[in-house]
PDB file of N, CA and C in Angstrom:
ATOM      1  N   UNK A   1      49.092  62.408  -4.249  1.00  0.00           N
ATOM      2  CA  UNK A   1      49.306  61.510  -5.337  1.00  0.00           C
ATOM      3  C   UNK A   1      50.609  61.795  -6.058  1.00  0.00           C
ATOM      4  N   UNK A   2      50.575  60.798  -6.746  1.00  0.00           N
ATOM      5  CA  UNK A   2      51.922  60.838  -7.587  1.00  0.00           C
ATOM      6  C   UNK A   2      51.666  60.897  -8.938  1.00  0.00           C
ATOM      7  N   UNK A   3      52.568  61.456  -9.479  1.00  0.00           N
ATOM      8  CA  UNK A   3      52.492  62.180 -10.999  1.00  0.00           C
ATOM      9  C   UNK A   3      53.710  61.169 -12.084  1.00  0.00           C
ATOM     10  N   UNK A   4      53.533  60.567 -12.575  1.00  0.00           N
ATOM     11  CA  UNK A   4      54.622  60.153 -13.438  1.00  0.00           C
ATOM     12  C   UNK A   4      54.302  60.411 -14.420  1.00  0.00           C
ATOM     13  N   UNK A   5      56.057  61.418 -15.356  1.00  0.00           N
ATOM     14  CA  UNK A   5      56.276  61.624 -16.329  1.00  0.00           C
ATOM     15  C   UNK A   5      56.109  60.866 -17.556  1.00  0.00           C
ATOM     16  N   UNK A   6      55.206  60.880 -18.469  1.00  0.00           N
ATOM     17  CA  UNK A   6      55.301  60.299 -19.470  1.00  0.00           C
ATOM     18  C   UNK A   6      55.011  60.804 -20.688  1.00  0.00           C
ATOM     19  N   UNK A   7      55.055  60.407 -21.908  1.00  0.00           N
ATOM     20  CA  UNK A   7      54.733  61.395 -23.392  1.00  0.00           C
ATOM     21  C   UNK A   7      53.142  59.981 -23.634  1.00  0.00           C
ATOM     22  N   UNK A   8      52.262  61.383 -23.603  1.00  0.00           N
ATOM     23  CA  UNK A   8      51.175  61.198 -24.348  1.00  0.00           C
ATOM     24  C   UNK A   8      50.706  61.746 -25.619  1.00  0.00           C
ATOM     25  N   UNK A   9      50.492  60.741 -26.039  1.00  0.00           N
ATOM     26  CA  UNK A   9      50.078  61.307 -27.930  1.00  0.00           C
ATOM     27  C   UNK A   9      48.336  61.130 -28.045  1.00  0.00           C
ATOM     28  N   UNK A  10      48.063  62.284 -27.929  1.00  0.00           N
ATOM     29  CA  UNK A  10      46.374  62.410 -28.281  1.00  0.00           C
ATOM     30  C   UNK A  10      46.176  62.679 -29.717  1.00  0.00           C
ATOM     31  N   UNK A  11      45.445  62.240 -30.183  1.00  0.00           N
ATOM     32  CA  UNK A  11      44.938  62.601 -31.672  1.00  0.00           C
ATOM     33  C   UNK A  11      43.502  62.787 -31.338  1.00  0.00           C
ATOM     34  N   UNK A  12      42.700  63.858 -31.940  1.00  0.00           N
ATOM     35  CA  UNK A  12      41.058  64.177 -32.202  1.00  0.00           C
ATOM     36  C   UNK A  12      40.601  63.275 -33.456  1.00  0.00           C
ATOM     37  N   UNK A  13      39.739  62.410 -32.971  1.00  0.00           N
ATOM     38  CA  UNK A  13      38.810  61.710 -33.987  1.00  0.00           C
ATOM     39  C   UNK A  13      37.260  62.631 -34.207  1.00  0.00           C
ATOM     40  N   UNK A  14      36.997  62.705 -35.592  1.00  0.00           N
ATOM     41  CA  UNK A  14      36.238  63.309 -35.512  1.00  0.00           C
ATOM     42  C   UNK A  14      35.099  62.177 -36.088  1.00  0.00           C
ATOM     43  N   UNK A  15      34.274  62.258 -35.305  1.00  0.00           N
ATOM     44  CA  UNK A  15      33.163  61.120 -35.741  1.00  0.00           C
ATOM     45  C   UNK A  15      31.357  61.090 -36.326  1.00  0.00           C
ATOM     46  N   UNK A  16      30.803  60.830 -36.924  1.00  0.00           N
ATOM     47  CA  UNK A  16      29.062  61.207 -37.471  1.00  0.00           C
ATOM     48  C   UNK A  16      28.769  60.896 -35.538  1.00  0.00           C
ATOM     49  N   UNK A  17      27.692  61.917 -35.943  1.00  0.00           N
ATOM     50  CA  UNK A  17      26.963  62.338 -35.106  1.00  0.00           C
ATOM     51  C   UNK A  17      26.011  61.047 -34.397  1.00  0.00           C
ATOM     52  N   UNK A  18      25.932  60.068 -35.446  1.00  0.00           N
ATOM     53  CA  UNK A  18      25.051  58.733 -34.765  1.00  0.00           C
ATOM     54  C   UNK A  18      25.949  57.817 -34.826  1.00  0.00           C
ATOM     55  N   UNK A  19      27.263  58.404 -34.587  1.00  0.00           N
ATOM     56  CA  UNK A  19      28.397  57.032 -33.629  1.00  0.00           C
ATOM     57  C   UNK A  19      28.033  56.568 -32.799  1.00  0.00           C
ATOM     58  N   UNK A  20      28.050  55.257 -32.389  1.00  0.00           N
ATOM     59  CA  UNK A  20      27.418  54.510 -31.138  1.00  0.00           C
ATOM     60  C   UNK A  20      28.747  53.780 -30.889  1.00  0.00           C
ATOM     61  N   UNK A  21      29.880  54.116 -29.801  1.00  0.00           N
ATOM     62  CA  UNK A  21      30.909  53.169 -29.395  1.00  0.00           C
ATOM     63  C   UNK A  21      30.629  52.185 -28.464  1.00  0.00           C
ATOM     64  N   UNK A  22      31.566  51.146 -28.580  1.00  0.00           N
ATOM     65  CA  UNK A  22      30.797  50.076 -27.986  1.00  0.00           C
ATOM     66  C   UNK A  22      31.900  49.302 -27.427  1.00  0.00           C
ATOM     67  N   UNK A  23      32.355  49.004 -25.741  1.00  0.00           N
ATOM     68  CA  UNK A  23      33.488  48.397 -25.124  1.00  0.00           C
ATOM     69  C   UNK A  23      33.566  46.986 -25.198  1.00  0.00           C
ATOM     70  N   UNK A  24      34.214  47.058 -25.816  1.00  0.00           N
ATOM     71  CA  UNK A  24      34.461  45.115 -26.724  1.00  0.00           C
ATOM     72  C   UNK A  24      35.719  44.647 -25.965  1.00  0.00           C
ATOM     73  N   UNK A  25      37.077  45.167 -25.797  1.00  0.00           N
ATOM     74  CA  UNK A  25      37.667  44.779 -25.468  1.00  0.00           C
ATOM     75  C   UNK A  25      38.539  44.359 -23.919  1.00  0.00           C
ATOM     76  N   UNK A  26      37.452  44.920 -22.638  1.00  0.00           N
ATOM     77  CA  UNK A  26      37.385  44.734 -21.638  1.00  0.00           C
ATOM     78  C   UNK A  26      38.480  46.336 -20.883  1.00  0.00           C
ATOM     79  N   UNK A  27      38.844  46.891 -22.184  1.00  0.00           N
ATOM     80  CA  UNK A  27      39.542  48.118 -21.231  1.00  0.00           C
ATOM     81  C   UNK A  27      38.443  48.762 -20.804  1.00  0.00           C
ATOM     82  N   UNK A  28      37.993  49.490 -21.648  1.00  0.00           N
ATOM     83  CA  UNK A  28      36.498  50.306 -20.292  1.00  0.00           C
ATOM     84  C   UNK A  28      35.702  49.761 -20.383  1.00  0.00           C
ATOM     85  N   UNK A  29      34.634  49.940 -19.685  1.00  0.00           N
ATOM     86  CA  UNK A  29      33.725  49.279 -19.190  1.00  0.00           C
ATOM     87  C   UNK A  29      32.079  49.705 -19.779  1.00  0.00           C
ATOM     88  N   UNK A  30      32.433  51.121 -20.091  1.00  0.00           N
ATOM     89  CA  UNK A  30      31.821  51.436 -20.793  1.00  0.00           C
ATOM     90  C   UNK A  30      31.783  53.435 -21.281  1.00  0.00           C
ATOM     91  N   UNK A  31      31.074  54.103 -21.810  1.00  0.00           N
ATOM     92  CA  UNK A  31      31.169  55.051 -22.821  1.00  0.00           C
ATOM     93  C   UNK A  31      30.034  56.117 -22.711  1.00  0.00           C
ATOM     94  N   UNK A  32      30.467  57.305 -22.361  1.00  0.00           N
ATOM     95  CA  UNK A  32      29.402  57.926 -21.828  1.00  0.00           C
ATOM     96  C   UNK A  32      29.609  59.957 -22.365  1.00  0.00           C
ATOM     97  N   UNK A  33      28.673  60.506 -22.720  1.00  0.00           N
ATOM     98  CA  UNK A  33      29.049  61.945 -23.052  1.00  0.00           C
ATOM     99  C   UNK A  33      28.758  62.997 -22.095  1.00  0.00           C
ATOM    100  N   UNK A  34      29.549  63.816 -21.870  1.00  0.00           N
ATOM    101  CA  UNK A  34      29.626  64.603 -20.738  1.00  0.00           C
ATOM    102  C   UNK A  34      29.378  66.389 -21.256  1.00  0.00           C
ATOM    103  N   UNK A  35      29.040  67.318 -20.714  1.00  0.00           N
ATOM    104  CA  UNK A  35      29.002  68.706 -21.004  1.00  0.00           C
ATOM    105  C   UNK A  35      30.691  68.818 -20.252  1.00  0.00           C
ATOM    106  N   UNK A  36      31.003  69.892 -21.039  1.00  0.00           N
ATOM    107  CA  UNK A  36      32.461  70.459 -20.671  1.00  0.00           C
ATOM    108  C   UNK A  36      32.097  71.245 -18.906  1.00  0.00           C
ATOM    109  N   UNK A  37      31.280  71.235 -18.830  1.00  0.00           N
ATOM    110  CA  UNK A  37      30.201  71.721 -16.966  1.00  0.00           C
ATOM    111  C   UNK A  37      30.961  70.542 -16.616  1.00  0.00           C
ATOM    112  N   UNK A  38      30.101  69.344 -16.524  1.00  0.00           N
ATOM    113  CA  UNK A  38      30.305  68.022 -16.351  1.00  0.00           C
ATOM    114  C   UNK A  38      31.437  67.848 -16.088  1.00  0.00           C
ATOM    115  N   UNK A  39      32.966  67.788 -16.962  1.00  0.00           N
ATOM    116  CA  UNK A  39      34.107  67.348 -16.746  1.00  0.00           C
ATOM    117  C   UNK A  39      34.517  68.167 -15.773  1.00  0.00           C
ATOM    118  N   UNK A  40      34.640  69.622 -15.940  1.00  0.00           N
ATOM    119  CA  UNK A  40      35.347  70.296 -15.014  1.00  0.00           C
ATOM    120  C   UNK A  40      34.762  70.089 -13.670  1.00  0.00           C
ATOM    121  N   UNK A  41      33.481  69.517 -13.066  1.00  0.00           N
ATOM    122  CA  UNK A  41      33.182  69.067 -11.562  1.00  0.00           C
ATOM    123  C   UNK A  41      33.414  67.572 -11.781  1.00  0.00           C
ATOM    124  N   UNK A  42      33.626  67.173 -12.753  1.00  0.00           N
ATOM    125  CA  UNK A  42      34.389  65.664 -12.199  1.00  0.00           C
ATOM    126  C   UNK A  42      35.946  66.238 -12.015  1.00  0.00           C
ATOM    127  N   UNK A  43      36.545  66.965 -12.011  1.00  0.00           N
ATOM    128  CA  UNK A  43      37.725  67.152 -11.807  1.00  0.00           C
ATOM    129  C   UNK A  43      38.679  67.798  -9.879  1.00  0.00           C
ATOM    130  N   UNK A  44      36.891  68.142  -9.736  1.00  0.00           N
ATOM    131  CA  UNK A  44      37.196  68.504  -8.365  1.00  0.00           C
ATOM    132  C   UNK A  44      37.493  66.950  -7.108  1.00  0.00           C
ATOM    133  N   UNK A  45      38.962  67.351  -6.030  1.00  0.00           N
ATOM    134  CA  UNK A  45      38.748  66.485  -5.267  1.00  0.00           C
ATOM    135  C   UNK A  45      38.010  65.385  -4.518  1.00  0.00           C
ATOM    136  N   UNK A  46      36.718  66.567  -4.139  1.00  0.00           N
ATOM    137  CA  UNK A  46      35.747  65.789  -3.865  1.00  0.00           C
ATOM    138  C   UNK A  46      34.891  65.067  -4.959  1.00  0.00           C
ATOM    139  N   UNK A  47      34.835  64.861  -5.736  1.00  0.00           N
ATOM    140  CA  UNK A  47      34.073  64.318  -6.992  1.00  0.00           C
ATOM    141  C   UNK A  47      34.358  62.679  -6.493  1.00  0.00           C
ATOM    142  N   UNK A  48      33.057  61.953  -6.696  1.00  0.00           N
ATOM    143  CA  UNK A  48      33.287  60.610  -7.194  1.00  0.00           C
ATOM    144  C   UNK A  48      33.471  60.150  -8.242  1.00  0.00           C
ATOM    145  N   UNK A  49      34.529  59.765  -8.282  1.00  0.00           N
ATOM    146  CA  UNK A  49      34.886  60.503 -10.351  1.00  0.00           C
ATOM    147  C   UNK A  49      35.697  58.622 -10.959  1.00  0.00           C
ATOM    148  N   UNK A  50      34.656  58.610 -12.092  1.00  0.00           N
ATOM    149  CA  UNK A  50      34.463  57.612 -12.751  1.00  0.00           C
ATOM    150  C   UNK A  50      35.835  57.619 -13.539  1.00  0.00           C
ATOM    151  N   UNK A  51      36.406  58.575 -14.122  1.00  0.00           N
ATOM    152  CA  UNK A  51      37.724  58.522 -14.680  1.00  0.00           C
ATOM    153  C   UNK A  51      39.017  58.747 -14.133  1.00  0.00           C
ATOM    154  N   UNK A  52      39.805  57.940 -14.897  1.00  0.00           N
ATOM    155  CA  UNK A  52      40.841  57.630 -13.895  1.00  0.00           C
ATOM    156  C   UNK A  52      42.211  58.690 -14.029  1.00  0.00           C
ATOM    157  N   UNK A  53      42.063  59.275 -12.879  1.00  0.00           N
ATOM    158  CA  UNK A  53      43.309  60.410 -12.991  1.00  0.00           C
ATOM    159  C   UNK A  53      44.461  60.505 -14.086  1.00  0.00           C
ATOM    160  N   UNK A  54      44.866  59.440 -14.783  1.00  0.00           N
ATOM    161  CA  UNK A  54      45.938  59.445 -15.694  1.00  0.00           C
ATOM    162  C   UNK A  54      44.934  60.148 -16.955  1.00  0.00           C
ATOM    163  N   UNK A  55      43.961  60.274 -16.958  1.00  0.00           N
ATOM    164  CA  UNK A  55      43.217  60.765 -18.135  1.00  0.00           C
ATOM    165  C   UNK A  55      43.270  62.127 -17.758  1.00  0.00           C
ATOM    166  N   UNK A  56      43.578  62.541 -16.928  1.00  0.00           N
ATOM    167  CA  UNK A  56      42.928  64.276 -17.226  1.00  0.00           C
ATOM    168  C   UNK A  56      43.733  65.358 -17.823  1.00  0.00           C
ATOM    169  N   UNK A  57      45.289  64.928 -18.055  1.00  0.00           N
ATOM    170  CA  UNK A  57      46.172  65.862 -18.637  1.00  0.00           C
ATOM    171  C   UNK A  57      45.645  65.543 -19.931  1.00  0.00           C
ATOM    172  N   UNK A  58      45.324  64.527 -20.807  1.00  0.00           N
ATOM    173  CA  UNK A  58      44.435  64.334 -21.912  1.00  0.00           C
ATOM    174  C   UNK A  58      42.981  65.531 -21.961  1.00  0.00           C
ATOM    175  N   UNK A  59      42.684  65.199 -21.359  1.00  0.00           N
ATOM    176  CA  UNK A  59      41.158  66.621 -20.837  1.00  0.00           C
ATOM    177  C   UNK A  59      41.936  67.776 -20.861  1.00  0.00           C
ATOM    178  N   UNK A  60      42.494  68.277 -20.062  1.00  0.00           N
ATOM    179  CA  UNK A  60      42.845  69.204 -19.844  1.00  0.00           C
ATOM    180  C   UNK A  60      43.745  69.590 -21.186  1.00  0.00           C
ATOM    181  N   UNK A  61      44.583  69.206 -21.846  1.00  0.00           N
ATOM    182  CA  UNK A  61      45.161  69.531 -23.124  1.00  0.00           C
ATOM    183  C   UNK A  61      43.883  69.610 -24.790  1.00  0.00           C
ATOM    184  N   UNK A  62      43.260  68.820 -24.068  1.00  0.00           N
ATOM    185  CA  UNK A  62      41.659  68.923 -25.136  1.00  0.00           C
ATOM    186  C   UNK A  62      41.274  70.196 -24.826  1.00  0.00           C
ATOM    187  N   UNK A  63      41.161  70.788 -23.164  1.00  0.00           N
ATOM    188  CA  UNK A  63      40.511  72.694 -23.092  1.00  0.00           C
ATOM    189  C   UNK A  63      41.168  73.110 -23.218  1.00  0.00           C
ATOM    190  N   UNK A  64      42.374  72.966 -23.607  1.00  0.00           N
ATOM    191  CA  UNK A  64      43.446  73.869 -23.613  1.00  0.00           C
ATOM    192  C   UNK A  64      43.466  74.371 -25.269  1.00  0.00           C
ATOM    193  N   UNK A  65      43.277  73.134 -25.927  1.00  0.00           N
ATOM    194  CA  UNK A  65      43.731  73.626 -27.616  1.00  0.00           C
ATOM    195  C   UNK A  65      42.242  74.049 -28.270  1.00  0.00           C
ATOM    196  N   UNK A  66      41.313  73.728 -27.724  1.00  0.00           N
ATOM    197  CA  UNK A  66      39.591  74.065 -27.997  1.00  0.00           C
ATOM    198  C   UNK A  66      39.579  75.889 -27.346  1.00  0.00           C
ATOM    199  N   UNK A  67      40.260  76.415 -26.400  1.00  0.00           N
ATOM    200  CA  UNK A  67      39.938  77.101 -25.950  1.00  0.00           C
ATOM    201  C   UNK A  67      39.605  77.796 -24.575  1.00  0.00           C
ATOM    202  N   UNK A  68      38.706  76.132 -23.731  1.00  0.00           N
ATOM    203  CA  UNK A  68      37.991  76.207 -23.182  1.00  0.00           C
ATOM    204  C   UNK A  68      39.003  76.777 -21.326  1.00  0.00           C
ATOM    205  N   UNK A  69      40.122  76.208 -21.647  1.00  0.00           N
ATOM    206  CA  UNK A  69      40.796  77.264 -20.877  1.00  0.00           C
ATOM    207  C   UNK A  69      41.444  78.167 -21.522  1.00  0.00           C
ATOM    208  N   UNK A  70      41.555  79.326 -21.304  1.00  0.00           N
ATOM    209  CA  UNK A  70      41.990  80.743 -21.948  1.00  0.00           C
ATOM    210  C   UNK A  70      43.064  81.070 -21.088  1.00  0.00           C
ATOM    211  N   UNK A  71      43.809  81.735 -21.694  1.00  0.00           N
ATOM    212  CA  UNK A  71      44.875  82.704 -21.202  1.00  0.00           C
ATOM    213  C   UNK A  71      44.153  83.924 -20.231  1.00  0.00           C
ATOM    214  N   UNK A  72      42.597  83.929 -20.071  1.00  0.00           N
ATOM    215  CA  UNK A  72      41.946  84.673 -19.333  1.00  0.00           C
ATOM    216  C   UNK A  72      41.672  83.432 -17.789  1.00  0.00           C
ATOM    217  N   UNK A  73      41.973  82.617 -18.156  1.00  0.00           N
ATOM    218  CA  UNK A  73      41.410  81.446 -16.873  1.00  0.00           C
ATOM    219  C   UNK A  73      42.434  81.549 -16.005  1.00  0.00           C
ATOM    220  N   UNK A  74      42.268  81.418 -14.671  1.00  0.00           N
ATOM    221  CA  UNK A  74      42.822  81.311 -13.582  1.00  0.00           C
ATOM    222  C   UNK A  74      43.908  80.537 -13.795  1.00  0.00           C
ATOM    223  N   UNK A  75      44.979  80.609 -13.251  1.00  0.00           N
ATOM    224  CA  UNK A  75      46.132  79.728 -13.558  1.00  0.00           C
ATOM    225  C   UNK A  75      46.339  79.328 -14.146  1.00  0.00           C
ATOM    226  N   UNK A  76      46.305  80.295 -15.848  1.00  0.00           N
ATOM    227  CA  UNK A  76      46.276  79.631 -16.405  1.00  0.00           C
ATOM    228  C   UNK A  76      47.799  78.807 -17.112  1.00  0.00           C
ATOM    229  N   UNK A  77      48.672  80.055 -16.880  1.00  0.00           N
ATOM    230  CA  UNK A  77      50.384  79.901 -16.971  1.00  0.00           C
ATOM    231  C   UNK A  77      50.933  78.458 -16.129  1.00  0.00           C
ATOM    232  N   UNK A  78      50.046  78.517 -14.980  1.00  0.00           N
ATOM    233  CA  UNK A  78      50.219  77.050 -13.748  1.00  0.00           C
ATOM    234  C   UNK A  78      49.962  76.127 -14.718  1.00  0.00           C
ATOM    235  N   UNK A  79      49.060  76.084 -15.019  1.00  0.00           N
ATOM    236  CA  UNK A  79      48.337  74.839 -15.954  1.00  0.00           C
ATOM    237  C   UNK A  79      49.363  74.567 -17.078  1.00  0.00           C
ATOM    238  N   UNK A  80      49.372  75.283 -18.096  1.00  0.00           N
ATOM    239  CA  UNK A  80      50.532  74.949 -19.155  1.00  0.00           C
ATOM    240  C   UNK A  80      51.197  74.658 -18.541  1.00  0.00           C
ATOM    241  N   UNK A  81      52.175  75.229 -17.657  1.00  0.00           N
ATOM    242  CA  UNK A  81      53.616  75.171 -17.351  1.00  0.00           C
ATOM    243  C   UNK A  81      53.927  73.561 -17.008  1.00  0.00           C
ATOM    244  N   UNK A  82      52.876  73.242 -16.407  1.00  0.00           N
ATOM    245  CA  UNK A  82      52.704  71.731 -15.404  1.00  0.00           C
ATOM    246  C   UNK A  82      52.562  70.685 -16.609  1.00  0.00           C
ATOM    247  N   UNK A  83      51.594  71.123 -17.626  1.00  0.00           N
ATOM    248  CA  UNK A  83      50.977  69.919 -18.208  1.00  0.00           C
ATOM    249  C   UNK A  83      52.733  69.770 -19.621  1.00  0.00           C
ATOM    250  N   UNK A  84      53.125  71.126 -19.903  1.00  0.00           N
ATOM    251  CA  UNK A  84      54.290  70.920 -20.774  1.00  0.00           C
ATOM    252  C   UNK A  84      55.355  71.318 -20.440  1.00  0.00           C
ATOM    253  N   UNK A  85      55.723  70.669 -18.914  1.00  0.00           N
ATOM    254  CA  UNK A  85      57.020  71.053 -19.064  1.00  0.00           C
ATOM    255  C   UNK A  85      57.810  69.643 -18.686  1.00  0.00           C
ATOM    256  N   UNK A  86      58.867  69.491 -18.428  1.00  0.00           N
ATOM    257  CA  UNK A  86      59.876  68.372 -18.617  1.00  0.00           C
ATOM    258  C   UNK A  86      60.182  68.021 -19.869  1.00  0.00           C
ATOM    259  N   UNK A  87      60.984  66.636 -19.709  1.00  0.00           N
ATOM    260  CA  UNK A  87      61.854  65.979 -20.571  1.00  0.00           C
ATOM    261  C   UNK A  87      60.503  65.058 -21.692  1.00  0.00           C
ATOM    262  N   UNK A  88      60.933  65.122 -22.844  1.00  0.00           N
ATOM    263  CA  UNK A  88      59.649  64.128 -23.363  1.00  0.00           C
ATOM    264  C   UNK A  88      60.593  63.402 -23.909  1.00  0.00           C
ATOM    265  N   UNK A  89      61.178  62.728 -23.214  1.00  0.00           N
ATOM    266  CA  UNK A  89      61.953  61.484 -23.671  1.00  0.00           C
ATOM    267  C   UNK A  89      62.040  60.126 -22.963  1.00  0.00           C
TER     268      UNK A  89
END
């Protein structure tokens, strides 16, 4: 696959606990909650994976600032290096 460079701006919404989102405007289809288990085996190759690859440097920058990848995780220098490096222009 192919990777194109682009600047993504994530912001954390923090929302009540009996938020119910609801796909009104035909971008997704629909809205679903996952265990951080969950994402990381939707992330494997073989996965039949409901989300669409341009989302996962979004994921992956969400475990990254939560924690959930550590400076103790496997590659983890690979990972930064990839997800922040280039031009953000």
């Amino acid at each position: 696959g192919v990777m194109n460079r682009v600047v993504l701006f994530c912001f954390d919404l923090m929302l009540p606990k009996d938020f119910v989102p609801s796909a009104e405007d035909g971008e997704v289809e629909s809205f679903f909650t996952w265990t951080l288990e969950e994402i990381a085996a939707s992330m494997h190759p073989e996965y039949d994976d409901p989300i669409k690859p341009n989302c996962y440097p979004v994921i992956i920058d969400f475990m990254l600032r939560e924690g959930h990848i550590s400076p103790d995780s496997p590659k983890y220098l690979e990972i930064v290096r990839k997800l922040r490096s280039g031009p953000c222009c």
